[in-house]
PDB file of N, CA and C in Angstrom:
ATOM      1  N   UNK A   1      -9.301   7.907 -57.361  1.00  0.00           N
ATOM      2  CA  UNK A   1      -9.460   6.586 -56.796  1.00  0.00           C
ATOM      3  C   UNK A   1     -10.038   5.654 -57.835  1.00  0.00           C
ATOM      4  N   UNK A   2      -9.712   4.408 -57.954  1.00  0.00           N
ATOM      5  CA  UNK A   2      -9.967   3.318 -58.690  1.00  0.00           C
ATOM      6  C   UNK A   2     -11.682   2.623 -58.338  1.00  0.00           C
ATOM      7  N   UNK A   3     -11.904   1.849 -58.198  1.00  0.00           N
ATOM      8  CA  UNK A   3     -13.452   1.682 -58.343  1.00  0.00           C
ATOM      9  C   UNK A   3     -12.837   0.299 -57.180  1.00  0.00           C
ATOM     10  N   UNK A   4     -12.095  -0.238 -57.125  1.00  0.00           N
ATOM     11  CA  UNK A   4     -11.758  -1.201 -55.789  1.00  0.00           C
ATOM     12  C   UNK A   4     -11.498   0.016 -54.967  1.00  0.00           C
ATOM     13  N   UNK A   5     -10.577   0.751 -54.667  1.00  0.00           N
ATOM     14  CA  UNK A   5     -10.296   1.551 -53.632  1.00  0.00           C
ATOM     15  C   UNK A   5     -11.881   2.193 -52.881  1.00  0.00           C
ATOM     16  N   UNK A   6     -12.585   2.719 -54.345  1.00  0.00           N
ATOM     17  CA  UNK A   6     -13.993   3.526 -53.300  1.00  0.00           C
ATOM     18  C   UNK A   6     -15.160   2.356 -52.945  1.00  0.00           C
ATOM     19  N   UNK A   7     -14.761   0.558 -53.104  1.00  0.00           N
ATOM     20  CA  UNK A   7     -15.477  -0.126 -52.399  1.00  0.00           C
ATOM     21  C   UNK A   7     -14.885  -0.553 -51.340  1.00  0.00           C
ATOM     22  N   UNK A   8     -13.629  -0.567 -51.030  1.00  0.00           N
ATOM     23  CA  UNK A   8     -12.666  -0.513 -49.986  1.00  0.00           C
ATOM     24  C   UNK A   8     -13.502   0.593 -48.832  1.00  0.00           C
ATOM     25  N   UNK A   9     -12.855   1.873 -49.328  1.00  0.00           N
ATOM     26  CA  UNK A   9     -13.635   2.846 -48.408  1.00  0.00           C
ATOM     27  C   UNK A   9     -15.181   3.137 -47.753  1.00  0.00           C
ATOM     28  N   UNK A  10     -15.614   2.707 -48.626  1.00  0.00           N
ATOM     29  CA  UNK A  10     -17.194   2.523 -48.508  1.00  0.00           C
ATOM     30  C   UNK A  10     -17.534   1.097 -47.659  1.00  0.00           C
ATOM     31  N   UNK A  11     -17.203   0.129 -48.102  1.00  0.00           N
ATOM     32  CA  UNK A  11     -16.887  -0.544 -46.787  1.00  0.00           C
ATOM     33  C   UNK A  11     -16.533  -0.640 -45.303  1.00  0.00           C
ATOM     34  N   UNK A  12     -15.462  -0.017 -45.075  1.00  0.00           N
ATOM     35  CA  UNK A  12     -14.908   0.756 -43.702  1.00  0.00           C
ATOM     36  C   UNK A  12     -15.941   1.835 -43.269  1.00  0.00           C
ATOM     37  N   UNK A  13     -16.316   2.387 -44.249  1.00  0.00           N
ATOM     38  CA  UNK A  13     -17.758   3.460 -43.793  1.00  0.00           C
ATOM     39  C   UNK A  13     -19.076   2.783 -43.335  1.00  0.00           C
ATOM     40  N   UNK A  14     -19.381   1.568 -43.999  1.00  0.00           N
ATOM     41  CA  UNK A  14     -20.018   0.875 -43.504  1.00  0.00           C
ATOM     42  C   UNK A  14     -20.309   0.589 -41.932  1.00  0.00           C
ATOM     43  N   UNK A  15     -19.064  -0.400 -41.959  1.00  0.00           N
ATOM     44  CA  UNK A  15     -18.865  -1.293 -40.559  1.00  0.00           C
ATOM     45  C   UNK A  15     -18.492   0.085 -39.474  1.00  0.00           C
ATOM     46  N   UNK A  16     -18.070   1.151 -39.796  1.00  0.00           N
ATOM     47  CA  UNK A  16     -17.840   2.207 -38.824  1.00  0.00           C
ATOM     48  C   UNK A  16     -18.657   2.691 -38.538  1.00  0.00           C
ATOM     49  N   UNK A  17     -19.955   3.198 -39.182  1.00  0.00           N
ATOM     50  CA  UNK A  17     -21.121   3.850 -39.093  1.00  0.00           C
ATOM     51  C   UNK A  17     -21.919   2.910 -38.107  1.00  0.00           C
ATOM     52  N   UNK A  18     -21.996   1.434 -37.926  1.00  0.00           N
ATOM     53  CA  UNK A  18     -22.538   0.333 -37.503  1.00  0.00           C
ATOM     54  C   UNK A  18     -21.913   1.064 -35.435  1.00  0.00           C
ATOM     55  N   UNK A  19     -21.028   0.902 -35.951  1.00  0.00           N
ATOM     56  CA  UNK A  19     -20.094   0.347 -34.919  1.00  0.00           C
ATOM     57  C   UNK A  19     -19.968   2.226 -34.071  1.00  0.00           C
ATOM     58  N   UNK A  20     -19.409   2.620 -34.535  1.00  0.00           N
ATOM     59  CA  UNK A  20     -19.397   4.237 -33.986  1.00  0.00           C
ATOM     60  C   UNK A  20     -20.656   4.746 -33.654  1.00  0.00           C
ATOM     61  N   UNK A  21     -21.859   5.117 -34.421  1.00  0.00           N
ATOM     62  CA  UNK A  21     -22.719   5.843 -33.782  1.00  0.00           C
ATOM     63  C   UNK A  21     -23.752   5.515 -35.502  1.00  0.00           C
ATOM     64  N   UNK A  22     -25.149   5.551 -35.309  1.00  0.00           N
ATOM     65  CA  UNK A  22     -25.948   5.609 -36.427  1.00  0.00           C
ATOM     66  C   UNK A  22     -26.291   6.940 -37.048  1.00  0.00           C
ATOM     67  N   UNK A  23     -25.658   7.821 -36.304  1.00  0.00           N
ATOM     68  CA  UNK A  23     -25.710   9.212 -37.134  1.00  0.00           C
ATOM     69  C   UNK A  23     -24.589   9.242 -38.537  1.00  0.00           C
ATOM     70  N   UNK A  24     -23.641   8.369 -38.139  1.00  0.00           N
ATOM     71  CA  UNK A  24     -22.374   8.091 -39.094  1.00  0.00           C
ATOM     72  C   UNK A  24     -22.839   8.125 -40.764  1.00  0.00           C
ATOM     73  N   UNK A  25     -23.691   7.996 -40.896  1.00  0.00           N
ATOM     74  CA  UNK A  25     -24.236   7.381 -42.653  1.00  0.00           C
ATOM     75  C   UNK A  25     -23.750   8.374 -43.666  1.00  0.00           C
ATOM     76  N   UNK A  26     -22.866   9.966 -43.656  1.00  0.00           N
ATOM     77  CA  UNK A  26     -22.881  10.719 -44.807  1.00  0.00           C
ATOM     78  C   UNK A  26     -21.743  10.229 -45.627  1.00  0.00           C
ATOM     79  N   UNK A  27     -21.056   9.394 -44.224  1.00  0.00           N
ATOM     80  CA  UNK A  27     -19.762   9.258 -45.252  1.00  0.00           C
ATOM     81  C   UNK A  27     -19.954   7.791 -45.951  1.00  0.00           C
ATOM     82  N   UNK A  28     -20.979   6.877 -45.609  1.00  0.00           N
ATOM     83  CA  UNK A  28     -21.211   6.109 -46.290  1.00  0.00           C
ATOM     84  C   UNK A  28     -21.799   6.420 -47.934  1.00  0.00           C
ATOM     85  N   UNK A  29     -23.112   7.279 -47.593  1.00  0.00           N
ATOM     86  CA  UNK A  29     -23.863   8.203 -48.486  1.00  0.00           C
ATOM     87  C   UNK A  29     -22.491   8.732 -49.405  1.00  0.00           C
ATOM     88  N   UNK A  30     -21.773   8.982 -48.912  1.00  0.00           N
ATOM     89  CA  UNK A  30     -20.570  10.013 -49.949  1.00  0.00           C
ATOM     90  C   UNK A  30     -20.346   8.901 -50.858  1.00  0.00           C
ATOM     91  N   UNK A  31     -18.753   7.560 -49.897  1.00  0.00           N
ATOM     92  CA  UNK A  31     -18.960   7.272 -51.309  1.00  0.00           C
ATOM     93  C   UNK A  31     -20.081   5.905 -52.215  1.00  0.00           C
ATOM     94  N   UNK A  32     -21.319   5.993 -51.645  1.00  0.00           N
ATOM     95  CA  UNK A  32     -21.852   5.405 -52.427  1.00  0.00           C
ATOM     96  C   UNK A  32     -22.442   6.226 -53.790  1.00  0.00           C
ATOM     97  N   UNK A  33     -22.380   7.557 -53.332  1.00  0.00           N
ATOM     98  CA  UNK A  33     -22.891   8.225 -54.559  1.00  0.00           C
ATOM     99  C   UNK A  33     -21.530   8.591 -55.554  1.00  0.00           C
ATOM    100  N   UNK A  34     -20.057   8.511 -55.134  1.00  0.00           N
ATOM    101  CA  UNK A  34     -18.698   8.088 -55.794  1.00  0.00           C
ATOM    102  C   UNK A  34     -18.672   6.988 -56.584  1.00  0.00           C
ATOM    103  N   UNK A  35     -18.954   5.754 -55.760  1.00  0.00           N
ATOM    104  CA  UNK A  35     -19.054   5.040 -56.687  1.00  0.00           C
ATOM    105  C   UNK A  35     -20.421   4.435 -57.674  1.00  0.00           C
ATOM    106  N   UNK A  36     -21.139   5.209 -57.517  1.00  0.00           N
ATOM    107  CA  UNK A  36     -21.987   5.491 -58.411  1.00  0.00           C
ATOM    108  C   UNK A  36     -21.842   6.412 -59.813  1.00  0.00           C
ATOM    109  N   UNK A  37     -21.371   7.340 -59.332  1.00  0.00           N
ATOM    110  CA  UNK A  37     -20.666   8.303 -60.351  1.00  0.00           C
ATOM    111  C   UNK A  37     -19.676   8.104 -61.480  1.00  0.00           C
ATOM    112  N   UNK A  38     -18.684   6.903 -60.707  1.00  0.00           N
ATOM    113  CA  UNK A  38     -17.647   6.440 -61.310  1.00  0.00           C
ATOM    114  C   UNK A  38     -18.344   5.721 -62.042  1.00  0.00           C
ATOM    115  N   UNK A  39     -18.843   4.529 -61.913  1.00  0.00           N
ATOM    116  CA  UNK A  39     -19.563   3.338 -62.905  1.00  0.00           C
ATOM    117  C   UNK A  39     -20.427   4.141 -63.634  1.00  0.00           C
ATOM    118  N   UNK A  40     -21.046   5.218 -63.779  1.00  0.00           N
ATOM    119  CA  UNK A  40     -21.384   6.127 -64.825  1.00  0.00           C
ATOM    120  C   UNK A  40     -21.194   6.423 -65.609  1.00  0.00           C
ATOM    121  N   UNK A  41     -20.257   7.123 -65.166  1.00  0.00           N
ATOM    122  CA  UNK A  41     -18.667   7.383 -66.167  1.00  0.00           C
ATOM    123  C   UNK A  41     -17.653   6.687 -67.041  1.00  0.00           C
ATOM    124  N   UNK A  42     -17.753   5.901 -66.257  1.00  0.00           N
ATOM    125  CA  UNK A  42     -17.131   4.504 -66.859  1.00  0.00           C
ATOM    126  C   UNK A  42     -17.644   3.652 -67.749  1.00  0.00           C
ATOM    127  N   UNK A  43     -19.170   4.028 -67.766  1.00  0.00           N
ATOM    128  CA  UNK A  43     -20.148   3.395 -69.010  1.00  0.00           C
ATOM    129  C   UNK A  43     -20.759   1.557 -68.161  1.00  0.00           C
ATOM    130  N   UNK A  44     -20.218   1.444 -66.517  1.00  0.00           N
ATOM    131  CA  UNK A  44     -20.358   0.173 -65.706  1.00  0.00           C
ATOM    132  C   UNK A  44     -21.841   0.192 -65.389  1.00  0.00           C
ATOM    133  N   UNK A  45     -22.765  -1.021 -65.181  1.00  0.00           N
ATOM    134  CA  UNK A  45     -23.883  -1.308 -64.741  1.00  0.00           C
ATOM    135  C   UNK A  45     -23.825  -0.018 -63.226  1.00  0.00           C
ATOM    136  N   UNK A  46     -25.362   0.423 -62.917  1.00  0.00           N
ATOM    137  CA  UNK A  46     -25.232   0.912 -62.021  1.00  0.00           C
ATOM    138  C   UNK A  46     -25.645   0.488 -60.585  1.00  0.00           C
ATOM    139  N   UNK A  47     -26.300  -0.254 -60.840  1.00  0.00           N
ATOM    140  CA  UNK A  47     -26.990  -1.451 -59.797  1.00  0.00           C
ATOM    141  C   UNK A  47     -27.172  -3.026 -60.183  1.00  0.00           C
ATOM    142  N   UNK A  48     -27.908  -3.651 -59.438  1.00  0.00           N
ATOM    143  CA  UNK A  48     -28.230  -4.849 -59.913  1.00  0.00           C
ATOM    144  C   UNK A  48     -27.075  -5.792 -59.103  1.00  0.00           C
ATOM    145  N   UNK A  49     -27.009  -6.830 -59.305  1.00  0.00           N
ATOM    146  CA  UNK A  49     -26.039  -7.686 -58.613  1.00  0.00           C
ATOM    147  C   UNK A  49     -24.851  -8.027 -59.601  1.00  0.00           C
ATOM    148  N   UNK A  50     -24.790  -8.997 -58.982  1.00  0.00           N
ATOM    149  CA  UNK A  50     -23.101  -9.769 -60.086  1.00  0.00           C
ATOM    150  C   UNK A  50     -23.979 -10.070 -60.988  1.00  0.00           C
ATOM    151  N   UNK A  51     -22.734  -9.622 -62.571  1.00  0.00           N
ATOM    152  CA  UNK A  51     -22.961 -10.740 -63.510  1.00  0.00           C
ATOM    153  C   UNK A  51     -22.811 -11.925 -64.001  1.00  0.00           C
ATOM    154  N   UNK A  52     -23.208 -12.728 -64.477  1.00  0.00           N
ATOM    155  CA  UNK A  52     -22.693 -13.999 -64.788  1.00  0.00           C
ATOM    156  C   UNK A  52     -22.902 -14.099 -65.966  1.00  0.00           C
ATOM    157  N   UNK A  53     -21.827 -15.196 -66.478  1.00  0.00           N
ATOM    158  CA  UNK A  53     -21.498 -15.537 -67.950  1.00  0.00           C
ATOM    159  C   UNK A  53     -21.939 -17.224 -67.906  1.00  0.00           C
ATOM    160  N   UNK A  54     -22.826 -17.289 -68.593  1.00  0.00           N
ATOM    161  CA  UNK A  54     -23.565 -18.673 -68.410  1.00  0.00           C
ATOM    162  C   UNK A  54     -22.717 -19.265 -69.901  1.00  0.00           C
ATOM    163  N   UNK A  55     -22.326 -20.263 -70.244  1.00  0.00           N
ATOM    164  CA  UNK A  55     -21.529 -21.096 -70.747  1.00  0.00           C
ATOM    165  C   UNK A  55     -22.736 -21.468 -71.950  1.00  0.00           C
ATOM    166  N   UNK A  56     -22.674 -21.859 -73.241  1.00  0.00           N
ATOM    167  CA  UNK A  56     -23.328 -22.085 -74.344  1.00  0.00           C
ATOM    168  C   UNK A  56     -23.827 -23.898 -74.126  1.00  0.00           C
ATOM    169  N   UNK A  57     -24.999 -23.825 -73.671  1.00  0.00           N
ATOM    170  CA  UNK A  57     -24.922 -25.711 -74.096  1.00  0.00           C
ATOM    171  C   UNK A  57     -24.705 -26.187 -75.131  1.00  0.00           C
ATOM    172  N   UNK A  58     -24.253 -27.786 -74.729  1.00  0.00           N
ATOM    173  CA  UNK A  58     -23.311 -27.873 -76.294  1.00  0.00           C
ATOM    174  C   UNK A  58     -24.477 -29.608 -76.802  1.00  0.00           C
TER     175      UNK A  58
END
């Protein structure tokens, strides 16, 4: 899986876990620790928020 696809899924795990029952959380837990793994691997930030590219004043 691509790193959109396991925030795709992890998403739907989200709002399902909400919505189905609060015992639901392993499969959230799964792939948040997937896509954790991946951005690891991948050499990607592992937390933190968006980045931004602030522009040079001129």
């Amino acid at each position: 899986m691509d790193l959109n696809q396991l925030f795709y899924h992890h998403q739907l795990a989200l709002m399902s876990a909400g919505v189905v029952s609060p015992d639901n959380t392993s499969l959230v837990d799964h792939y948040a620790r997937k896509i954790r793994n991946y951005r690891r691997d991948s050499g990607l930030a592992i937390g933190g928020g968006w980045q931004t590219v602030r522009k040079a004043a001129r």
